[in-house]
PDB file of N, CA and C in Angstrom:
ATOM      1  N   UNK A   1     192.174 -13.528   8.827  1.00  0.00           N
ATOM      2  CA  UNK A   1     192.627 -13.954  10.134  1.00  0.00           C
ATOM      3  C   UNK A   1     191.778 -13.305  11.206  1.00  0.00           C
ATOM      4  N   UNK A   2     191.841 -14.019  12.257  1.00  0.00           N
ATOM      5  CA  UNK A   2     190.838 -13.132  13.616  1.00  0.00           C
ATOM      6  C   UNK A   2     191.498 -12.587  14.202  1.00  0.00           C
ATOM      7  N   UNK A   3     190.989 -11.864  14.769  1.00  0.00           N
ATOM      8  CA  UNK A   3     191.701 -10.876  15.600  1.00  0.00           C
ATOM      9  C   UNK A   3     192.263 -11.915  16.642  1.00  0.00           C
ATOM     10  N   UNK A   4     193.600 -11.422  17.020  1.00  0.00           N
ATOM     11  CA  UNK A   4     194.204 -12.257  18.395  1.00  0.00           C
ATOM     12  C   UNK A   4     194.405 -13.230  17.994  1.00  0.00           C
ATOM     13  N   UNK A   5     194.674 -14.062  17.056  1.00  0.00           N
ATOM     14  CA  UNK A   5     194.756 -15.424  16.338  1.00  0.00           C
ATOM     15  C   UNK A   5     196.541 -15.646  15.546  1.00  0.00           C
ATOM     16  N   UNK A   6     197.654 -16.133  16.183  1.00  0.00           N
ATOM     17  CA  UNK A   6     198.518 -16.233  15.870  1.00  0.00           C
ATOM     18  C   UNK A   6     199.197 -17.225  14.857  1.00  0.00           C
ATOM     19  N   UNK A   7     198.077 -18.077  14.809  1.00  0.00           N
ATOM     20  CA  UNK A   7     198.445 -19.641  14.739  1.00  0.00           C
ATOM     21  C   UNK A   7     199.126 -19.397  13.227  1.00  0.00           C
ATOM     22  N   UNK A   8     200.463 -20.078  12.935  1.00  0.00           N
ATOM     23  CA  UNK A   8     201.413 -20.241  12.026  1.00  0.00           C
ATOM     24  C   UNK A   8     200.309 -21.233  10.779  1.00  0.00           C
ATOM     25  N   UNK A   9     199.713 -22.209  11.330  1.00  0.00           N
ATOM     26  CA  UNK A   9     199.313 -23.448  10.536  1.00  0.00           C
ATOM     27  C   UNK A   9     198.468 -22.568   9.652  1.00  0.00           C
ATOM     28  N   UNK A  10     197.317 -21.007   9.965  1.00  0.00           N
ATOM     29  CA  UNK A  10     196.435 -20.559   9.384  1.00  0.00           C
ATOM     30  C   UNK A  10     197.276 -19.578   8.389  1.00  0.00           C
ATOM     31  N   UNK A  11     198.326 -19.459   9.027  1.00  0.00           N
ATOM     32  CA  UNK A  11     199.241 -18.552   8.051  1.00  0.00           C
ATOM     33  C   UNK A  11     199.408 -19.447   6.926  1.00  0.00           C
ATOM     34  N   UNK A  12     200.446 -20.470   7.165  1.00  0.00           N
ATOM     35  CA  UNK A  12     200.904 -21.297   6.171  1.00  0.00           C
ATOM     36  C   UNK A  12     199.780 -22.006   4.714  1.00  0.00           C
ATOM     37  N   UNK A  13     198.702 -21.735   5.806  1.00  0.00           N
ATOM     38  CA  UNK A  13     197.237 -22.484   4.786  1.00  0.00           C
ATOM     39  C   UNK A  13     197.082 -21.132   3.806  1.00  0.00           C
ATOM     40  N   UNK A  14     197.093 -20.426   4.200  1.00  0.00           N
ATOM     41  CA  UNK A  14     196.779 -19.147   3.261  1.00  0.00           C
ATOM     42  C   UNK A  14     197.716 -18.945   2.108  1.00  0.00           C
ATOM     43  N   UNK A  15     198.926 -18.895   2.632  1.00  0.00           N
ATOM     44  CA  UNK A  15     200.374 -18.777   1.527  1.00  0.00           C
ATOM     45  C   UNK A  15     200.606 -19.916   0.340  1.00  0.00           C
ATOM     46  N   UNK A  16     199.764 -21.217   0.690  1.00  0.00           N
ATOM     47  CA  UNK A  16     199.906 -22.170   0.259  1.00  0.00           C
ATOM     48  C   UNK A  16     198.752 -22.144  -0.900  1.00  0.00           C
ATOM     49  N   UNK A  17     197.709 -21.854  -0.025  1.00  0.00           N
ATOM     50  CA  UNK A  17     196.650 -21.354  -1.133  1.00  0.00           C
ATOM     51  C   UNK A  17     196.605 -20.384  -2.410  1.00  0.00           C
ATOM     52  N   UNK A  18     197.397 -19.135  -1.807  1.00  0.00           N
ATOM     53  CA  UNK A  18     197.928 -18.310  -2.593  1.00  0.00           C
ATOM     54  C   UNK A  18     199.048 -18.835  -3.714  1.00  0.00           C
ATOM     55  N   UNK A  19     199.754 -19.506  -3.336  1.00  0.00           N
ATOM     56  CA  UNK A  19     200.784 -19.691  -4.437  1.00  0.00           C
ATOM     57  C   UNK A  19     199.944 -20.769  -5.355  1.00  0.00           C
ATOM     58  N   UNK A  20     198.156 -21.896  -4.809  1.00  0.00           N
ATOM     59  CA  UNK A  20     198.067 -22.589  -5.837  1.00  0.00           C
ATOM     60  C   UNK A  20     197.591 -21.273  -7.126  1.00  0.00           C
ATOM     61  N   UNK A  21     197.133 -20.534  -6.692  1.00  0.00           N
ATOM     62  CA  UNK A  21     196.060 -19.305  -7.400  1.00  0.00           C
ATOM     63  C   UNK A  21     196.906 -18.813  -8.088  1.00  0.00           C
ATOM     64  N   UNK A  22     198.020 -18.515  -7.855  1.00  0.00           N
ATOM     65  CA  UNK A  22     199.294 -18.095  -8.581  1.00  0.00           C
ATOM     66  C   UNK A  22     200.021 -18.622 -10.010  1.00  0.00           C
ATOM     67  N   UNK A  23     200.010 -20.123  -9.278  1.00  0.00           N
ATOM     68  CA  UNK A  23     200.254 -21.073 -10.400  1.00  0.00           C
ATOM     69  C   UNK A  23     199.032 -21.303 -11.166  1.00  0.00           C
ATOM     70  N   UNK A  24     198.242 -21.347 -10.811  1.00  0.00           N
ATOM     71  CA  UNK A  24     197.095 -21.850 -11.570  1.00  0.00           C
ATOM     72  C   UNK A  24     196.413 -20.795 -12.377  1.00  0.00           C
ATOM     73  N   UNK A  25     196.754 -19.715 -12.772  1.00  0.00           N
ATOM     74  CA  UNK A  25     196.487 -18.649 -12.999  1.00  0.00           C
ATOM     75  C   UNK A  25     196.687 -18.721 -14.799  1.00  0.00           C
ATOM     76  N   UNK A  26     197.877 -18.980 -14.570  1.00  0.00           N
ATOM     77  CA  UNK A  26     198.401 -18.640 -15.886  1.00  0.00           C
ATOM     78  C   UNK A  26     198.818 -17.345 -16.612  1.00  0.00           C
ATOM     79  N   UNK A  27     198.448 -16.796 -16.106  1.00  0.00           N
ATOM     80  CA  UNK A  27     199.171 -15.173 -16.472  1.00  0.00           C
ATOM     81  C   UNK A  27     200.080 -14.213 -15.705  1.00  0.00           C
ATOM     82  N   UNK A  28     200.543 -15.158 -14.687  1.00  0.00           N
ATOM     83  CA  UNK A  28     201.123 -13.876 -13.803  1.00  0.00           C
ATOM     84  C   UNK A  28     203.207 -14.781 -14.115  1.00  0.00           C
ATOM     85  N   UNK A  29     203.926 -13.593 -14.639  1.00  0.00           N
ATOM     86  CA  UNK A  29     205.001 -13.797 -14.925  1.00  0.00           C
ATOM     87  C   UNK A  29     205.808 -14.730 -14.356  1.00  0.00           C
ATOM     88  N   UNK A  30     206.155 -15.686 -14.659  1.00  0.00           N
ATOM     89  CA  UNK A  30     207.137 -16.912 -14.174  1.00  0.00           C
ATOM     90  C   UNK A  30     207.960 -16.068 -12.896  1.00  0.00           C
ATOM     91  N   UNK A  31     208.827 -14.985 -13.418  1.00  0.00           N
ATOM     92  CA  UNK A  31     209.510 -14.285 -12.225  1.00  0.00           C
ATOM     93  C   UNK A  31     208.776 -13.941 -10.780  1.00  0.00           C
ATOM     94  N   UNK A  32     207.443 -13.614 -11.152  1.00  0.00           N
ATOM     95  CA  UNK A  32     206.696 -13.001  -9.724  1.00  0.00           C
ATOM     96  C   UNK A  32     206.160 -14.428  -9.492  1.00  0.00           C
ATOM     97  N   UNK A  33     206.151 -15.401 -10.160  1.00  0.00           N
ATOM     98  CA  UNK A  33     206.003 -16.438  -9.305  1.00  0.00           C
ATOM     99  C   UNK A  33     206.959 -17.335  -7.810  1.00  0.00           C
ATOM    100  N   UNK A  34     208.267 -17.246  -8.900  1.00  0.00           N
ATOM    101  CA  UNK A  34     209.410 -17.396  -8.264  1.00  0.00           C
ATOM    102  C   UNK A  34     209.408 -16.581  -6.978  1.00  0.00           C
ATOM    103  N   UNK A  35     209.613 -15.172  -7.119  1.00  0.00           N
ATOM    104  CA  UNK A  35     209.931 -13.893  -6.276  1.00  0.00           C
ATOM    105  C   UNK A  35     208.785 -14.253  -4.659  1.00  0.00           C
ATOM    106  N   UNK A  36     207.448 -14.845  -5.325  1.00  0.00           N
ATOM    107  CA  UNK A  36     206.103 -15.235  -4.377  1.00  0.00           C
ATOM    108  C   UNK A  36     207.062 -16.006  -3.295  1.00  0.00           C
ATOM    109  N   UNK A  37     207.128 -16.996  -3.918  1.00  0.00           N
ATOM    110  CA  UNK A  37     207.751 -18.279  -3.222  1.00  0.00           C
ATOM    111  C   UNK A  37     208.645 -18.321  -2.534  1.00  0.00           C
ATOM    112  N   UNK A  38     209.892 -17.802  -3.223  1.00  0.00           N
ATOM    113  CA  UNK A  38     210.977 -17.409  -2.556  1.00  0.00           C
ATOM    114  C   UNK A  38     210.916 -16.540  -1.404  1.00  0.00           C
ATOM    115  N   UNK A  39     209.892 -15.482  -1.432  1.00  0.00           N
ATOM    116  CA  UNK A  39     209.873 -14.077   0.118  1.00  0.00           C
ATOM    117  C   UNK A  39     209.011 -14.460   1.077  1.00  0.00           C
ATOM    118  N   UNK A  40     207.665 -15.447   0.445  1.00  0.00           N
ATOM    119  CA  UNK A  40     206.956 -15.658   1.525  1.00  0.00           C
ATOM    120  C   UNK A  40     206.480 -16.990   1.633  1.00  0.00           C
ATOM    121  N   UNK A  41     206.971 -17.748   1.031  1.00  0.00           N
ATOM    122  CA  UNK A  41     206.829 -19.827   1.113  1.00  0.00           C
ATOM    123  C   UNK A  41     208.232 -19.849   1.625  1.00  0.00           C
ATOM    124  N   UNK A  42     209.210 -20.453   0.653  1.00  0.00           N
ATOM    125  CA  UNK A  42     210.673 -21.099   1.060  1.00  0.00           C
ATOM    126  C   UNK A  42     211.564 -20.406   2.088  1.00  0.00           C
ATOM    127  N   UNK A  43     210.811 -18.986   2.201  1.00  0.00           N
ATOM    128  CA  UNK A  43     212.188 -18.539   3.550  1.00  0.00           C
ATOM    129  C   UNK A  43     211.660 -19.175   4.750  1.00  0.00           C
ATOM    130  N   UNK A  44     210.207 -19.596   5.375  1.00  0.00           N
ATOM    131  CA  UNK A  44     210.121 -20.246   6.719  1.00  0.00           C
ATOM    132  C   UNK A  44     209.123 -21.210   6.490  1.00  0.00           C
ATOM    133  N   UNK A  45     208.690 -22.023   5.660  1.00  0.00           N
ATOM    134  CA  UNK A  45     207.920 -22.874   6.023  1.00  0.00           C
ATOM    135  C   UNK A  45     208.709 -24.212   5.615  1.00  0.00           C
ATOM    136  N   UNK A  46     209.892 -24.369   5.030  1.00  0.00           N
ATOM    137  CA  UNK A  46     210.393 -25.680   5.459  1.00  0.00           C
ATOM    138  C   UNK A  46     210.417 -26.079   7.134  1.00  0.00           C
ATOM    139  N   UNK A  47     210.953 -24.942   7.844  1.00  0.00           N
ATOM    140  CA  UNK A  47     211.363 -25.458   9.199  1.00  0.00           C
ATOM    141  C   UNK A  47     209.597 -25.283   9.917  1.00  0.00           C
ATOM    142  N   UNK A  48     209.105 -25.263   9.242  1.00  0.00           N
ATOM    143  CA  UNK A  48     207.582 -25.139   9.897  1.00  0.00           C
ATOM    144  C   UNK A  48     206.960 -26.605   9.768  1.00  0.00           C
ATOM    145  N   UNK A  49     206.886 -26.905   8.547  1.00  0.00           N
ATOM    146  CA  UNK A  49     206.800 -28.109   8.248  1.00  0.00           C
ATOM    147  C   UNK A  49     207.322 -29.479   8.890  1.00  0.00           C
ATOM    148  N   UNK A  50     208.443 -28.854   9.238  1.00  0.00           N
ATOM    149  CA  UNK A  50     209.406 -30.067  10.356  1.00  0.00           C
ATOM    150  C   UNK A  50     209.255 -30.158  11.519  1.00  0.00           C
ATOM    151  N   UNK A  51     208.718 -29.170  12.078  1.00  0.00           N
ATOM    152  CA  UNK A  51     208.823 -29.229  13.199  1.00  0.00           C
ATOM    153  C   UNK A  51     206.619 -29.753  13.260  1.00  0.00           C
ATOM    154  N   UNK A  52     205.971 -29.456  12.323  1.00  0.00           N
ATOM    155  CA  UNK A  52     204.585 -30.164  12.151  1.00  0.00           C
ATOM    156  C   UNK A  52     204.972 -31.852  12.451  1.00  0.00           C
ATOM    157  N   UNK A  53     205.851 -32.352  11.332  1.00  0.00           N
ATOM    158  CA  UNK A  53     206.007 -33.585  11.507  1.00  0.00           C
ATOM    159  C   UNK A  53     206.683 -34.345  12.815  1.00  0.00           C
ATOM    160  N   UNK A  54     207.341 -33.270  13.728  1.00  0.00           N
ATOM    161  CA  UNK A  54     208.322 -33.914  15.048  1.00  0.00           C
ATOM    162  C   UNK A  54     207.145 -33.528  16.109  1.00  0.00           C
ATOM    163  N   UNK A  55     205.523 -32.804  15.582  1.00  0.00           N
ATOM    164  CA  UNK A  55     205.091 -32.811  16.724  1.00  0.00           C
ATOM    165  C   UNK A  55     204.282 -33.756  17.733  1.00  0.00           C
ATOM    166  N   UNK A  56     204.615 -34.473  18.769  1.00  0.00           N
ATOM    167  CA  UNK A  56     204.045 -35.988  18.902  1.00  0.00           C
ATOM    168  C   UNK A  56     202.566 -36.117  19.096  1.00  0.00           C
ATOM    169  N   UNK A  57     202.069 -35.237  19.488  1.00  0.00           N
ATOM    170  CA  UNK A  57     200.292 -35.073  19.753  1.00  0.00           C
ATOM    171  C   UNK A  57     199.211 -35.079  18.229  1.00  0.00           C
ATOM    172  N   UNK A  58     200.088 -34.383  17.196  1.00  0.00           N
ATOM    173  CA  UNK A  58     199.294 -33.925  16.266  1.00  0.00           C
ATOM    174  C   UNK A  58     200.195 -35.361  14.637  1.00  0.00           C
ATOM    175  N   UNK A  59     198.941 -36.172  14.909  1.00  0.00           N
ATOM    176  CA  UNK A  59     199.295 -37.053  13.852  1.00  0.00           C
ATOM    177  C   UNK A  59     198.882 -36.425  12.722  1.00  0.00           C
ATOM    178  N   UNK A  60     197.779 -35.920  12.329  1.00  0.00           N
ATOM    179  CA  UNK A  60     197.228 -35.719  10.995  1.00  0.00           C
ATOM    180  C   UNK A  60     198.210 -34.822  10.973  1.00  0.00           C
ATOM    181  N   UNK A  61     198.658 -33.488  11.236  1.00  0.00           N
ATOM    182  CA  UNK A  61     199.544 -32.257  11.303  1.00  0.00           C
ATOM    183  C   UNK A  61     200.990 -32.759  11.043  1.00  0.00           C
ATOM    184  N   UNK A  62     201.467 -34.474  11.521  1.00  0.00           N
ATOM    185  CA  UNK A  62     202.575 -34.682  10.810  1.00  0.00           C
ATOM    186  C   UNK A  62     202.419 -35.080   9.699  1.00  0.00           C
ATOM    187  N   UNK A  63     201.455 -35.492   8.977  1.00  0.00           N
ATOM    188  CA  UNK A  63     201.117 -35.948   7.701  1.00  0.00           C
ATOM    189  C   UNK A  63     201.038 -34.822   7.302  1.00  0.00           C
ATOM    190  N   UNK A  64     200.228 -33.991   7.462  1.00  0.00           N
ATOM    191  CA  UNK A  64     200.156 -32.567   6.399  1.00  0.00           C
ATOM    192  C   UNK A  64     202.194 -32.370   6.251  1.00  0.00           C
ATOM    193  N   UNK A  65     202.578 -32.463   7.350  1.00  0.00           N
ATOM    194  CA  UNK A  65     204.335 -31.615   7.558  1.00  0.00           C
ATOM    195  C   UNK A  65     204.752 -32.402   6.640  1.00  0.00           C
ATOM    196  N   UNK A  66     204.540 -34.154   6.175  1.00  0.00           N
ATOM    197  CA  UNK A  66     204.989 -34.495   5.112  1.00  0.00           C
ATOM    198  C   UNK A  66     205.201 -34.217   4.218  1.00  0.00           C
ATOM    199  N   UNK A  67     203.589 -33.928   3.460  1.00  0.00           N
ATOM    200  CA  UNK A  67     203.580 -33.420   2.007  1.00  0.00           C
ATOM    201  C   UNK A  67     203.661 -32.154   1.603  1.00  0.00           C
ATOM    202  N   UNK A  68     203.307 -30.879   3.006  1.00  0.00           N
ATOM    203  CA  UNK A  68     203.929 -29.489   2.669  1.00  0.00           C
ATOM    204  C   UNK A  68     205.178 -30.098   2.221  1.00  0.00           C
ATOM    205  N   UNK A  69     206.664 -30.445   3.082  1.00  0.00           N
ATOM    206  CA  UNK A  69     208.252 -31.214   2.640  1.00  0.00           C
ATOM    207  C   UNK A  69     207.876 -31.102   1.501  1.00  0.00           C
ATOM    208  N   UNK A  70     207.362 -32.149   1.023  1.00  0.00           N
ATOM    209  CA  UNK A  70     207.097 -32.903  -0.554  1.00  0.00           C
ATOM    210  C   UNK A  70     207.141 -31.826  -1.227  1.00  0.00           C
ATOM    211  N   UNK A  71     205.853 -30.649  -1.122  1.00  0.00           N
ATOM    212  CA  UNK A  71     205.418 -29.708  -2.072  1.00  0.00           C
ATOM    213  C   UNK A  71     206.665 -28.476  -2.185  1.00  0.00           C
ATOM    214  N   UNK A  72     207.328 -28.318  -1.318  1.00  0.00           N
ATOM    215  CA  UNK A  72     208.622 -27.545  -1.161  1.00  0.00           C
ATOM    216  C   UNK A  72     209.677 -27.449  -1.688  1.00  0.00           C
ATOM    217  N   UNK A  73     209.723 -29.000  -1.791  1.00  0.00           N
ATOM    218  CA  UNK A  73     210.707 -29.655  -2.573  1.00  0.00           C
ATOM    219  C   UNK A  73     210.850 -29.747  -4.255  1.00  0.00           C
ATOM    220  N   UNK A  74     209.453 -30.378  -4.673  1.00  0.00           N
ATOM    221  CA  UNK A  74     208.987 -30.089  -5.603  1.00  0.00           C
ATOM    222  C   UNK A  74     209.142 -28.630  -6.469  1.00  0.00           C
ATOM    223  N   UNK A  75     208.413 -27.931  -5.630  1.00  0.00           N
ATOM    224  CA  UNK A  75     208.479 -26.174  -6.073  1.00  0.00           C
ATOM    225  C   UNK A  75     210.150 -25.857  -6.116  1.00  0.00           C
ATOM    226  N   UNK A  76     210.973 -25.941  -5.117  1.00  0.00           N
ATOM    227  CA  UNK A  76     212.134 -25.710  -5.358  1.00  0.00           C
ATOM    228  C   UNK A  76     212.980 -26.310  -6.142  1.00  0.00           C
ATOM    229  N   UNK A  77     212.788 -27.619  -6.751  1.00  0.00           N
ATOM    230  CA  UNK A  77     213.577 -28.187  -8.163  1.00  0.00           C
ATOM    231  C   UNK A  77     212.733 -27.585  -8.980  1.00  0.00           C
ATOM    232  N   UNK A  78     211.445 -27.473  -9.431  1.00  0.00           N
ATOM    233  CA  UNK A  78     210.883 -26.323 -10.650  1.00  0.00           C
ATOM    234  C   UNK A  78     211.418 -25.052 -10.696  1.00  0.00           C
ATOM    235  N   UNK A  79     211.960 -24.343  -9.536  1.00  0.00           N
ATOM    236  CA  UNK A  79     212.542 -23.209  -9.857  1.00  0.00           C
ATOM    237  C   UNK A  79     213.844 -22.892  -9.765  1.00  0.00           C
ATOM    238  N   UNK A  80     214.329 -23.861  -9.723  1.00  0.00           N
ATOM    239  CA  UNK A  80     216.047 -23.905 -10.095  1.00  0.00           C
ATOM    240  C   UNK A  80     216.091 -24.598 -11.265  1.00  0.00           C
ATOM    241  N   UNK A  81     215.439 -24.882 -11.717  1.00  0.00           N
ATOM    242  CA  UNK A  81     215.182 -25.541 -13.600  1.00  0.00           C
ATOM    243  C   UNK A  81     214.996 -24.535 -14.254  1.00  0.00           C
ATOM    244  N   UNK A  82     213.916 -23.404 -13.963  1.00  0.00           N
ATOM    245  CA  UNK A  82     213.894 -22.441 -15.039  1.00  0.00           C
ATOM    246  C   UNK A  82     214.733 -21.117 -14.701  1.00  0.00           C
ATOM    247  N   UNK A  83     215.749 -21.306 -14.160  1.00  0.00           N
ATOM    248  CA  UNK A  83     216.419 -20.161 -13.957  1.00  0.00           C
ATOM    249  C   UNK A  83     217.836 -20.442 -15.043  1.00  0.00           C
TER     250      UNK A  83
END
């Protein structure tokens, strides 16, 4: 991140990235996957995501707010399956 640089969207790109590296990994324990997701994806980027898609200036940014939804959703029925 840059210095002085707040922006949520660069946050969210990073966390998102991180959890593919996570999954895609293959060795890091189903639980610390979960634990990932759960402390630093699913506690604030649903309502981040929503409010991407209600924003009226930024079309591509409501399309991304779509399929983050999608991917959220997704991730959260996979981890109420293996619990």
């Amino acid at each position: 991140r840059q210095p002085g640089t707040n922006d949520p969207e660069d946050h969210a790109a990073t966390l998102c990235e991180s959890m593919r590296v996570i999954i895609s990994a293959g060795d890091i324990p189903f639980a610390s996957e979960r634990q990932f997701f759960l402390n630093h994806v699913a506690s604030w980027m649903p309502v981040f995501f929503q409010d991407l898609q209600r924003a009226r200036a930024a079309c591509l940014y409501a399309a991304v707010g779509g399929l983050g939804e999608a991917f959220l959703r997704f991730e959260n029925r996979y981890f109420e399956l293996e619990e």
